[in-house]
PDB file of N, CA and C in Angstrom:
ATOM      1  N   UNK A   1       0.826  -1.179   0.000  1.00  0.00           N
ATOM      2  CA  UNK A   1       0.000   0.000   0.000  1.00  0.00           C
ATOM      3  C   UNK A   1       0.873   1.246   0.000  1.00  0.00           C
ATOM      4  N   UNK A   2       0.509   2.427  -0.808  1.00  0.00           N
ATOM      5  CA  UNK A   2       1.167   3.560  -1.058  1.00  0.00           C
ATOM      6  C   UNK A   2       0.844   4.206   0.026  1.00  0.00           C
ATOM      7  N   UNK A   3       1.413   5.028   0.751  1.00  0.00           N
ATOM      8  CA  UNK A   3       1.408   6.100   1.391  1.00  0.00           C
ATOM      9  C   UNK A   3       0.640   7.228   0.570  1.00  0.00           C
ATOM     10  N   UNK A   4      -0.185   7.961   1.493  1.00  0.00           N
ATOM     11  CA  UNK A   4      -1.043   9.006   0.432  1.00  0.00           C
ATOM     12  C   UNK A   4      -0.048  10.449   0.751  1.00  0.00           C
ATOM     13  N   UNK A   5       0.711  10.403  -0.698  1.00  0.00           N
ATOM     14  CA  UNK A   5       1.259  11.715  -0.676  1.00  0.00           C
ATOM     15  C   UNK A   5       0.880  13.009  -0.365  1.00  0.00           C
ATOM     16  N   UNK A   6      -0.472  13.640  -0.976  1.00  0.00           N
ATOM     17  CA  UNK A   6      -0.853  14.949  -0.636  1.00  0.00           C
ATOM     18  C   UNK A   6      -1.196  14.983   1.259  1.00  0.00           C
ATOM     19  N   UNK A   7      -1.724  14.268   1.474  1.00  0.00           N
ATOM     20  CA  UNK A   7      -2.315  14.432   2.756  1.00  0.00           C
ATOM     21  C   UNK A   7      -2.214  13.338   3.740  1.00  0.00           C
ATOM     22  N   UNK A   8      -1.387  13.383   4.744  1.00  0.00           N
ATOM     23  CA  UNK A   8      -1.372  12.644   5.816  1.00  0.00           C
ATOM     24  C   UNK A   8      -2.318  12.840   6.709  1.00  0.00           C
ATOM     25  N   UNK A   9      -2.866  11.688   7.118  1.00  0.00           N
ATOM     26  CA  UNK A   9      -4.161  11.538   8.176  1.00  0.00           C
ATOM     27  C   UNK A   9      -3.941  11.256   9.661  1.00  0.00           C
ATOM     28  N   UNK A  10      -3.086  10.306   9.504  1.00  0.00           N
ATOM     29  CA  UNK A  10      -2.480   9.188  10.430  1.00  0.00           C
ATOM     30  C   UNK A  10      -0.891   8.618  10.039  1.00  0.00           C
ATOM     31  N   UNK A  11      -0.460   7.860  11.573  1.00  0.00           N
ATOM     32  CA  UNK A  11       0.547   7.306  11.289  1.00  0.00           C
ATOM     33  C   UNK A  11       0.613   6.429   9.992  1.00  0.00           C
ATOM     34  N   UNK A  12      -0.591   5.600  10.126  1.00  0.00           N
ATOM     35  CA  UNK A  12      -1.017   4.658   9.390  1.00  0.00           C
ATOM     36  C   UNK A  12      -0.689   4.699   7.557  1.00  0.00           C
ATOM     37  N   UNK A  13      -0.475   3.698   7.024  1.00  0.00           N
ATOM     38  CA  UNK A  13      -0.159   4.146   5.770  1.00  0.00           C
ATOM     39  C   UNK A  13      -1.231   4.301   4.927  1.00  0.00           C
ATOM     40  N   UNK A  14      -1.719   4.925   5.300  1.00  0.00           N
ATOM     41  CA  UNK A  14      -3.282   4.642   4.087  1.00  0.00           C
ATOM     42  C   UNK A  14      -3.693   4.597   2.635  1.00  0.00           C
ATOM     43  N   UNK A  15      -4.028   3.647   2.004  1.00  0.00           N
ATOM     44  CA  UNK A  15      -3.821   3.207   1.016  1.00  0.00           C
ATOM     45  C   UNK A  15      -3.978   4.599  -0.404  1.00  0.00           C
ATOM     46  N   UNK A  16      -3.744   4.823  -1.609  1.00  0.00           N
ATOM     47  CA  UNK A  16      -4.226   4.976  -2.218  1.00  0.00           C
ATOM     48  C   UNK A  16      -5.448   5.010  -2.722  1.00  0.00           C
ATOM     49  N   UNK A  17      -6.337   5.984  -2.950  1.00  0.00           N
ATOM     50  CA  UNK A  17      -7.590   5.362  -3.800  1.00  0.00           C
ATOM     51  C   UNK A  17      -7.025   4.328  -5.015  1.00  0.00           C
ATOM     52  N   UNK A  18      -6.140   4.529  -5.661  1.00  0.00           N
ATOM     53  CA  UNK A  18      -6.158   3.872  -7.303  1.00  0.00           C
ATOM     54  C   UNK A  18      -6.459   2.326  -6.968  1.00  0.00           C
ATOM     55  N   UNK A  19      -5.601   2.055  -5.670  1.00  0.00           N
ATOM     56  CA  UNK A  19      -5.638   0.890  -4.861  1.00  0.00           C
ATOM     57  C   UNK A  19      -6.477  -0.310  -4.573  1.00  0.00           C
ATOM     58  N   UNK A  20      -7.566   0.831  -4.522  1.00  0.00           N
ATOM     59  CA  UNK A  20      -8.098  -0.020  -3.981  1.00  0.00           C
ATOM     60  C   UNK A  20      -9.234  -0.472  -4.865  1.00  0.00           C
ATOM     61  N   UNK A  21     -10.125  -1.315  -4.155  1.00  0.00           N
ATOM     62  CA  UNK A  21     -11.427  -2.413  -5.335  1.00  0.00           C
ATOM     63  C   UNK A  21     -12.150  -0.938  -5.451  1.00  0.00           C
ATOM     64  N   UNK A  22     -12.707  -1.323  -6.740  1.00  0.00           N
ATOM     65  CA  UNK A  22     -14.234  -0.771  -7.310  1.00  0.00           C
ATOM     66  C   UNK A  22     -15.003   0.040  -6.197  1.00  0.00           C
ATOM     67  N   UNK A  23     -15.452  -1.164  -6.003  1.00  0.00           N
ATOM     68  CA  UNK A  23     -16.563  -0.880  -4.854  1.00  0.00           C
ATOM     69  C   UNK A  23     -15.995   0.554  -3.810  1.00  0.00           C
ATOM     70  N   UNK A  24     -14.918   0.311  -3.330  1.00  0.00           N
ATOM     71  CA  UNK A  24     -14.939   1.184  -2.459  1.00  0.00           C
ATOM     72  C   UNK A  24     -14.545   2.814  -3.290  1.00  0.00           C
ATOM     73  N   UNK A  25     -13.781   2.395  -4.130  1.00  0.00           N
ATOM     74  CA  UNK A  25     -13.558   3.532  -5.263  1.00  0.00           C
ATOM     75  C   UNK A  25     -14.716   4.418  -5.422  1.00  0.00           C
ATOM     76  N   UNK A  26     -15.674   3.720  -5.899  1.00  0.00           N
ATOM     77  CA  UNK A  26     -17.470   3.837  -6.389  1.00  0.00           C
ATOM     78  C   UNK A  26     -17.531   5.028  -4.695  1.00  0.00           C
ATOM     79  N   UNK A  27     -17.507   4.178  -3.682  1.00  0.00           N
ATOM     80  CA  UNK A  27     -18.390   4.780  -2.218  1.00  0.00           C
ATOM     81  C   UNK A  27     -17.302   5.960  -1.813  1.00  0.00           C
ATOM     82  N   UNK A  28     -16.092   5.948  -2.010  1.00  0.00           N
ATOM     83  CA  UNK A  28     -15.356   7.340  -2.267  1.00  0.00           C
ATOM     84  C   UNK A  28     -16.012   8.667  -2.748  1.00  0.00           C
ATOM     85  N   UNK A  29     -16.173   7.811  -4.541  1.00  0.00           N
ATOM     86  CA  UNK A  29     -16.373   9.016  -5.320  1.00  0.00           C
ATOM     87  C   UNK A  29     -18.177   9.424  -4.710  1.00  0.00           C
ATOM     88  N   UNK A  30     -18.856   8.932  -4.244  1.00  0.00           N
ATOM     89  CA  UNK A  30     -20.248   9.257  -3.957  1.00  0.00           C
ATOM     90  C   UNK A  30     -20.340  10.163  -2.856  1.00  0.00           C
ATOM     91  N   UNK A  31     -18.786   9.834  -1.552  1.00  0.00           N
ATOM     92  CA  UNK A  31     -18.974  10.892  -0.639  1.00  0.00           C
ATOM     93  C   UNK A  31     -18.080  12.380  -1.074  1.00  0.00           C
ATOM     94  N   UNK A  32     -17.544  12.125  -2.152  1.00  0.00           N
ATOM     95  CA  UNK A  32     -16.648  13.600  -2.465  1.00  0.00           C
ATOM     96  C   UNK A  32     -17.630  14.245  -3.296  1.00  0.00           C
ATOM     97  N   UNK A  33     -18.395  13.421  -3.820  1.00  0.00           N
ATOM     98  CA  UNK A  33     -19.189  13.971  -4.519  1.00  0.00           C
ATOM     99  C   UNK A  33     -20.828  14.754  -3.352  1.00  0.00           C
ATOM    100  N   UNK A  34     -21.315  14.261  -2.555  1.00  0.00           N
ATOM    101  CA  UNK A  34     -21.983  15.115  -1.546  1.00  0.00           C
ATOM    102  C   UNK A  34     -21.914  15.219  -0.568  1.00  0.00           C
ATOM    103  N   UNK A  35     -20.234  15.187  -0.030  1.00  0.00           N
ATOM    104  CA  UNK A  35     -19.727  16.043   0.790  1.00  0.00           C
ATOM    105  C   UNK A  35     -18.658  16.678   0.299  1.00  0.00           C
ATOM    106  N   UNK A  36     -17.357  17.017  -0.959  1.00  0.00           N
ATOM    107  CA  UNK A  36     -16.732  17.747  -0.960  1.00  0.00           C
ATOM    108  C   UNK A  36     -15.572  17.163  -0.698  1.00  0.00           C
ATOM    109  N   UNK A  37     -15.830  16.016   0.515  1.00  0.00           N
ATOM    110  CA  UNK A  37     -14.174  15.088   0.389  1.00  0.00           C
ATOM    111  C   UNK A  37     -14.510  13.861   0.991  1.00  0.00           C
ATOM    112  N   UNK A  38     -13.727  13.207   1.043  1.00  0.00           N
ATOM    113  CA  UNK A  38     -13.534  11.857   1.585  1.00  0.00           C
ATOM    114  C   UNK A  38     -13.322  11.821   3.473  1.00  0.00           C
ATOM    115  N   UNK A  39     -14.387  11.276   3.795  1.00  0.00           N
ATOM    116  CA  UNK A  39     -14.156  11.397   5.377  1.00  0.00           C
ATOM    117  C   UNK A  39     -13.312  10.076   6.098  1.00  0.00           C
ATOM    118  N   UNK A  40     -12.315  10.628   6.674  1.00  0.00           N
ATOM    119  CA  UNK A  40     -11.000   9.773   7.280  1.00  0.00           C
ATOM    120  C   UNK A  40     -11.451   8.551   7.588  1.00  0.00           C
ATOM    121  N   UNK A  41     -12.588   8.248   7.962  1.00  0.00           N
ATOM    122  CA  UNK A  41     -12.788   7.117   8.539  1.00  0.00           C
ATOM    123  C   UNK A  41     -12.933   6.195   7.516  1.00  0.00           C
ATOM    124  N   UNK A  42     -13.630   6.528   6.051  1.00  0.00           N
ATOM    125  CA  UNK A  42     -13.391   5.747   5.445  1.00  0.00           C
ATOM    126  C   UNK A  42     -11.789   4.889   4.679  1.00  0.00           C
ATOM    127  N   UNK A  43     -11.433   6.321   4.109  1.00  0.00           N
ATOM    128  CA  UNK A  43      -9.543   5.876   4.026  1.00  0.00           C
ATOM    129  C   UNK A  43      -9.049   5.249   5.295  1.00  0.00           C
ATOM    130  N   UNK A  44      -9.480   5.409   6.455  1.00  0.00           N
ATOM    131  CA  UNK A  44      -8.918   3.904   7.399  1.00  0.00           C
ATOM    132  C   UNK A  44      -9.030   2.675   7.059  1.00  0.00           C
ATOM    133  N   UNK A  45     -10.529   2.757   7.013  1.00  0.00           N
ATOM    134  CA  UNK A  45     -11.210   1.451   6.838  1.00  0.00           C
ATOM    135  C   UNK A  45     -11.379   0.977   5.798  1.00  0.00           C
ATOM    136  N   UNK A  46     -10.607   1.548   4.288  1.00  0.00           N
ATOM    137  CA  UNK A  46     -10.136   1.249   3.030  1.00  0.00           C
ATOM    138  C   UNK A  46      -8.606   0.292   3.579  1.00  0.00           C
ATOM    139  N   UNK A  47      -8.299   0.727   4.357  1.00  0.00           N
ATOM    140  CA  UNK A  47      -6.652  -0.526   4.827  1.00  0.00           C
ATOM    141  C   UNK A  47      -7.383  -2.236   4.670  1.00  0.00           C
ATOM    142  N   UNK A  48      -8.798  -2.207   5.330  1.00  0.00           N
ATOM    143  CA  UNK A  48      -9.110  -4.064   5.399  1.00  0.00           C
ATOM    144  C   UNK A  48     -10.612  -3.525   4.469  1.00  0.00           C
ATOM    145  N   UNK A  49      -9.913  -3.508   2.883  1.00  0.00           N
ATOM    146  CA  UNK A  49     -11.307  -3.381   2.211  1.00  0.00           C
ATOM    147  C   UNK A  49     -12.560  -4.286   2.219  1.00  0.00           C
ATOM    148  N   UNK A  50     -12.397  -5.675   2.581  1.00  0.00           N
ATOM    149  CA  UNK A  50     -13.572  -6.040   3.007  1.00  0.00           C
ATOM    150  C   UNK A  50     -14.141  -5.783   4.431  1.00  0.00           C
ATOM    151  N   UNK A  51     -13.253  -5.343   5.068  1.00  0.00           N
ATOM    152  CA  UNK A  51     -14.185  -5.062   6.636  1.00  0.00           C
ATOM    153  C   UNK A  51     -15.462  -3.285   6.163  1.00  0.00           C
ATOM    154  N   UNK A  52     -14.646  -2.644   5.373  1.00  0.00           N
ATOM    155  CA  UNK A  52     -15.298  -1.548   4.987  1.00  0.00           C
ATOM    156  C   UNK A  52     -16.531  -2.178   4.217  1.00  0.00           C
ATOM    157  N   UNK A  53     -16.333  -2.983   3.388  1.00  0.00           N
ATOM    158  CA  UNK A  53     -17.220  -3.460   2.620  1.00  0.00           C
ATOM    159  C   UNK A  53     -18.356  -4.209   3.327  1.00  0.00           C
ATOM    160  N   UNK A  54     -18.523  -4.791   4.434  1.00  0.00           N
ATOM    161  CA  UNK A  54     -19.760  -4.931   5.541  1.00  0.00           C
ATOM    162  C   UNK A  54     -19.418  -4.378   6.447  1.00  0.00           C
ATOM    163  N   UNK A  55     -18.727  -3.271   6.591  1.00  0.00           N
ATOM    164  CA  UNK A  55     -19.385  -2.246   7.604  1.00  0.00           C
ATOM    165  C   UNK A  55     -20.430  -1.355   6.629  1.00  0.00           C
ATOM    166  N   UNK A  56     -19.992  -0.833   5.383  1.00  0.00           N
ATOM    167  CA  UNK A  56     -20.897  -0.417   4.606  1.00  0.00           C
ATOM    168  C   UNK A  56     -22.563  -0.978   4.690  1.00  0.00           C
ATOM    169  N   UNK A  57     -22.252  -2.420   4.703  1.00  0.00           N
ATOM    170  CA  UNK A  57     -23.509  -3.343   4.735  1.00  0.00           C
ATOM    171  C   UNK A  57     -24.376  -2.926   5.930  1.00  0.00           C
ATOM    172  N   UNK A  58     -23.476  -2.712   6.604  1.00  0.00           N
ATOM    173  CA  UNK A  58     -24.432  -3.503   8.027  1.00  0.00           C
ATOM    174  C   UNK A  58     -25.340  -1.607   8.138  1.00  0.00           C
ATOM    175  N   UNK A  59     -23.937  -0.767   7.614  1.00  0.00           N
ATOM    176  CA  UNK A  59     -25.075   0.508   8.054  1.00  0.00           C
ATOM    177  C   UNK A  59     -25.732   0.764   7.489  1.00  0.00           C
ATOM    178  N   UNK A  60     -26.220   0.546   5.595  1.00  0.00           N
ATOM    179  CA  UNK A  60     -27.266   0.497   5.115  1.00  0.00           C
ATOM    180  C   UNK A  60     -28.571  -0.463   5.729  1.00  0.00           C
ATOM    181  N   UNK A  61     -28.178  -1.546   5.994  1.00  0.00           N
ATOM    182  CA  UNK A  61     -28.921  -2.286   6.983  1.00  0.00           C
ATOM    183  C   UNK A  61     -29.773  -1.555   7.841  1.00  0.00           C
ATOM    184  N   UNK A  62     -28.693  -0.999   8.781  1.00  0.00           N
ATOM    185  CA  UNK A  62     -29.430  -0.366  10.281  1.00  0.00           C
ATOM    186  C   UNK A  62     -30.145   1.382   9.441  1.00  0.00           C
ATOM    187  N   UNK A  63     -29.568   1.804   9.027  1.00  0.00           N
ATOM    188  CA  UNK A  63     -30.409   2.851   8.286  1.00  0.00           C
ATOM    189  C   UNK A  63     -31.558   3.153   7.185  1.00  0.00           C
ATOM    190  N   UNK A  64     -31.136   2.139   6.380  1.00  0.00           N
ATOM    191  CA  UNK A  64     -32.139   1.890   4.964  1.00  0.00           C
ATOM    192  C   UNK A  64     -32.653   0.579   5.577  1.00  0.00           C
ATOM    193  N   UNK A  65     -32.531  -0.897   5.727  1.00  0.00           N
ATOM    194  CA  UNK A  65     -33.441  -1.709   6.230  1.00  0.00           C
ATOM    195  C   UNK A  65     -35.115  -1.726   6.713  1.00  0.00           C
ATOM    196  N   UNK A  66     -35.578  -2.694   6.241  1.00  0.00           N
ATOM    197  CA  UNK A  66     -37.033  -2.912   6.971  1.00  0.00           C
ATOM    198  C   UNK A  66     -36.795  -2.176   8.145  1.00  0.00           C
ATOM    199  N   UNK A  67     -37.985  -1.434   8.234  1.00  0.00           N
ATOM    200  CA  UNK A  67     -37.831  -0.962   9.998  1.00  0.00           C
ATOM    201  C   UNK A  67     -39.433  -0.561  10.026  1.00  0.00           C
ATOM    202  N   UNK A  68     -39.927  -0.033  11.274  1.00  0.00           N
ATOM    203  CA  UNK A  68     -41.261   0.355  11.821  1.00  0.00           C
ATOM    204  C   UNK A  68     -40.811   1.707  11.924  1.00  0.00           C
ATOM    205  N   UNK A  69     -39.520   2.245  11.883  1.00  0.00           N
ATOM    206  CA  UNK A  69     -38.557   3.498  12.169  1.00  0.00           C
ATOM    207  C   UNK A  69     -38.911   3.990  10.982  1.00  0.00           C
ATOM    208  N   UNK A  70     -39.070   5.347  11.229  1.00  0.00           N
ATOM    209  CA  UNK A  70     -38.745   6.288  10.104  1.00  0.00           C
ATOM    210  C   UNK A  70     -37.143   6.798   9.880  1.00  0.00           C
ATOM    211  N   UNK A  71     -36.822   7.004   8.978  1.00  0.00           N
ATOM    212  CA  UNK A  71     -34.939   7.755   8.849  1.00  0.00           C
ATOM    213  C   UNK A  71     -34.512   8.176   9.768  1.00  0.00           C
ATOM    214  N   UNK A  72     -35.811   9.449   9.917  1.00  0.00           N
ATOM    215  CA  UNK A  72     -35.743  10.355  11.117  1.00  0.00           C
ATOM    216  C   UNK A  72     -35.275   9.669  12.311  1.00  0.00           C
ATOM    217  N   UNK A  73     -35.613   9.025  12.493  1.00  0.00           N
ATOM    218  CA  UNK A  73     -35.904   8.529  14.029  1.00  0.00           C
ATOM    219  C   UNK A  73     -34.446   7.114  13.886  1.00  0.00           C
ATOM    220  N   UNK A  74     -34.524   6.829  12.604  1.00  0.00           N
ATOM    221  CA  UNK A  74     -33.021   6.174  12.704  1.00  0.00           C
ATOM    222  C   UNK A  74     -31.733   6.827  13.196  1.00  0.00           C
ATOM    223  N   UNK A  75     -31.855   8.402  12.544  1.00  0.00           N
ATOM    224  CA  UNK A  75     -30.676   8.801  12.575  1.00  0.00           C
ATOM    225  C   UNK A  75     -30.814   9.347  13.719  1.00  0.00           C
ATOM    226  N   UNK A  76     -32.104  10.035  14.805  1.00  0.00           N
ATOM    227  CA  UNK A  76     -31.758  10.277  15.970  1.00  0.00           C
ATOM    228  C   UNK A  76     -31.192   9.409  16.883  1.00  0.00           C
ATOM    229  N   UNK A  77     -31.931   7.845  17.016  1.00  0.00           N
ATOM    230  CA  UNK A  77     -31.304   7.031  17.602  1.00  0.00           C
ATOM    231  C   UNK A  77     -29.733   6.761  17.268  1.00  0.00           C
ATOM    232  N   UNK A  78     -29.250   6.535  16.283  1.00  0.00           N
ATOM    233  CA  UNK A  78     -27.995   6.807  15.787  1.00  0.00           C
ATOM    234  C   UNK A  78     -27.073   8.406  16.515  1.00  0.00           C
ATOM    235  N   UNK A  79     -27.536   9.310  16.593  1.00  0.00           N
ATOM    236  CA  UNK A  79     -27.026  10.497  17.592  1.00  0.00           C
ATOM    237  C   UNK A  79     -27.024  10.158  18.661  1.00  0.00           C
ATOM    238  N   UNK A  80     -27.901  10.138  19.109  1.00  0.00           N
ATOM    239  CA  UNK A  80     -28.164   9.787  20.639  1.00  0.00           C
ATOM    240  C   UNK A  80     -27.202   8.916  21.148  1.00  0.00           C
ATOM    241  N   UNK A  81     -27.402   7.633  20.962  1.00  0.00           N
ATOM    242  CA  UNK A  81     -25.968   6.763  21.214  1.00  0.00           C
ATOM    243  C   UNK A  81     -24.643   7.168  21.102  1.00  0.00           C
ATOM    244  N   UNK A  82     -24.312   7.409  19.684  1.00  0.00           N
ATOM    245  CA  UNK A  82     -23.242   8.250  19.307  1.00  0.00           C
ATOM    246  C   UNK A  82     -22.459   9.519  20.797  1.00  0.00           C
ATOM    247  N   UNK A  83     -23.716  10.235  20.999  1.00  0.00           N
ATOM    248  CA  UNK A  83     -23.343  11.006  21.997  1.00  0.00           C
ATOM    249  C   UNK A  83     -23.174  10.141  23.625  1.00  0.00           C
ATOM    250  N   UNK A  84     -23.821   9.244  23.946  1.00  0.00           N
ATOM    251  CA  UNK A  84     -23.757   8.610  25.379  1.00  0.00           C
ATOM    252  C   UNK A  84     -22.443   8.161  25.310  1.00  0.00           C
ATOM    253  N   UNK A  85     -22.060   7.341  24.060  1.00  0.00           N
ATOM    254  CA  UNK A  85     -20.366   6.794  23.766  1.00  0.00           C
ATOM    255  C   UNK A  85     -19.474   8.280  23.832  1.00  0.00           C
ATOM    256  N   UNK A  86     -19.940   9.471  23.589  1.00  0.00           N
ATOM    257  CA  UNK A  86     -18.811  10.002  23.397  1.00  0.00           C
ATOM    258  C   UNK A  86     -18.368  10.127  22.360  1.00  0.00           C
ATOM    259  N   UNK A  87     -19.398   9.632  21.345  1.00  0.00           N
ATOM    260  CA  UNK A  87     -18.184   9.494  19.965  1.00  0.00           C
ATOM    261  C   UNK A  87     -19.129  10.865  19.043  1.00  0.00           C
ATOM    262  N   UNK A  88     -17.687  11.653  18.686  1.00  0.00           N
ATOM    263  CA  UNK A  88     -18.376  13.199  18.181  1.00  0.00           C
ATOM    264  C   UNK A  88     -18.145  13.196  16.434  1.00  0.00           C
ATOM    265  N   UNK A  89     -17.701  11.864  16.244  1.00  0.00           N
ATOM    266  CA  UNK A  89     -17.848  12.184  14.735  1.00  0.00           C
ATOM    267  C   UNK A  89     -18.510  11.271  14.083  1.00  0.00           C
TER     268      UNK A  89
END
């Protein structure tokens, strides 16, 4: 794996996009495209491209999935937790 020249994130060597499979290439270009850039967590989790590849799963799952939930109420529950963990991003 290449080291990403323009921008260091982490110690970590984080792969190249050219690098990596399709798929995640594809879910790259979809978040630069409506957000503007690529959010770190994914270029982490591009290092074990199949772990990205069902983590992808599992959160379309818990977000888009059969539910009695509306979005709304997915993504609050999704905050809510988020915030009891502590976790701000």
């Amino acid at each position: 794996m290449a080291r990403c020249k323009r921008e260091r994130i982490s110690w970590l060597p984080v792969p190249d996009e050219r690098e990596l499979p399709a798929e995640l290439r594809e879910l790259f270009a979809k978040a630069r495209e409506r957000l503007g850039f690529v959010p770190n967590v994914f270029r982490v989790f591009a290092l074990r491209p199949a772990h990205m590849v069902r983590w992808r799963a599992y959160y379309d799952e818990l977000l888009r999935g059969e539910s009695g939930l509306t979005p709304a109420q997915r993504e609050m529950i999704a905050v809510v937790v988020s915030a009891e963990n502590r976790c701000y991003y």
